[in-house]
Protein backbone atom coordinates (compact mmCIF):
# COMPACT_ATOMS: atom_id res chain seq x y z
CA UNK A 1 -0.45 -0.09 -15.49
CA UNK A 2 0.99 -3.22 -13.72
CA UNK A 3 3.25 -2.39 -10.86
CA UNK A 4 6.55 -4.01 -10.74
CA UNK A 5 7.49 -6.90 -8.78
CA UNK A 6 10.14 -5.28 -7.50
CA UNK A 7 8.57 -2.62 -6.28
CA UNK A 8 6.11 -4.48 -4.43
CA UNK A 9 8.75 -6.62 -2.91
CA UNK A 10 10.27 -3.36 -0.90
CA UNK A 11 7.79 -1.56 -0.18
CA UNK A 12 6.62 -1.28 3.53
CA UNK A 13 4.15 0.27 5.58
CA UNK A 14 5.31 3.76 6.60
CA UNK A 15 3.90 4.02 9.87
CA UNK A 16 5.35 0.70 11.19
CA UNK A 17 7.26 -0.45 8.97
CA UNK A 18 5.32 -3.94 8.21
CA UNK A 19 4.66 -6.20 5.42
CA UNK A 20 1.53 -4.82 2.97
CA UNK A 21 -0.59 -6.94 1.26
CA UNK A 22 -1.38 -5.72 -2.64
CA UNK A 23 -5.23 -5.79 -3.86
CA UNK A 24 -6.03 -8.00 -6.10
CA UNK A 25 -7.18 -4.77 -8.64
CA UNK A 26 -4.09 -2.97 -7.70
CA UNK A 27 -5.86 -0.41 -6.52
CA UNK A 28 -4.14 -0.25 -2.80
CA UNK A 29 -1.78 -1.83 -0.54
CA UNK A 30 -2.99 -2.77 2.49
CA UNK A 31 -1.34 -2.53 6.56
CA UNK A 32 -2.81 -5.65 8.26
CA UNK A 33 -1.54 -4.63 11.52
CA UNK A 34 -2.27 -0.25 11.13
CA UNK A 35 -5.75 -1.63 9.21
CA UNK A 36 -4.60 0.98 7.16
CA UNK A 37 -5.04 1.17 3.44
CA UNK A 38 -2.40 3.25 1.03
CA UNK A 39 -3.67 3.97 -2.68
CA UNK A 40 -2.19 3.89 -5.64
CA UNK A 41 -2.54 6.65 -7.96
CA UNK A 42 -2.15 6.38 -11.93
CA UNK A 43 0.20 3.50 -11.03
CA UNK A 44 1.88 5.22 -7.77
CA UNK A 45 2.07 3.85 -4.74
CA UNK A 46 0.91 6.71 -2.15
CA UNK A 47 2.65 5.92 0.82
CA UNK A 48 1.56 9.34 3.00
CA UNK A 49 0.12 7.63 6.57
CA UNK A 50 -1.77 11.47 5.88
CA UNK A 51 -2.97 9.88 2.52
CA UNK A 52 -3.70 6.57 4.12
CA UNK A 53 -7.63 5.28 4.84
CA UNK A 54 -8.40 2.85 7.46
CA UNK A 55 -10.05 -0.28 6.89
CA UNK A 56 -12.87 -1.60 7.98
């Protein structure tokens, strides 16, 4: 399931409220500056920091 553009336009890193970058599967959204990634689950955007795994 594609998410919408929309959505992806407003959504924001819950921890500090920065820009997130979208994998190119979909898969996650990803904090540049936390180096923390969010998932998405059956086409929901988990945005928990307690759900959230860091990057490497």
């Amino acid at each position: 399931m594609a998410l919408s553009p929309d959505l992806i336009a407003i959504l924001v890193c819950p921890q500090c409220k920065g820009k997130l970058d979208l994998e190119a599967n979909e898969a996650a959204f990803v904090c540049p500056a936390c180096r923390l990634r969010y998932p998405v689950r059956e086409g929901i955007p988990v945005m928990l920091v307690d759900e959230a795994e860091p990057t490497s």
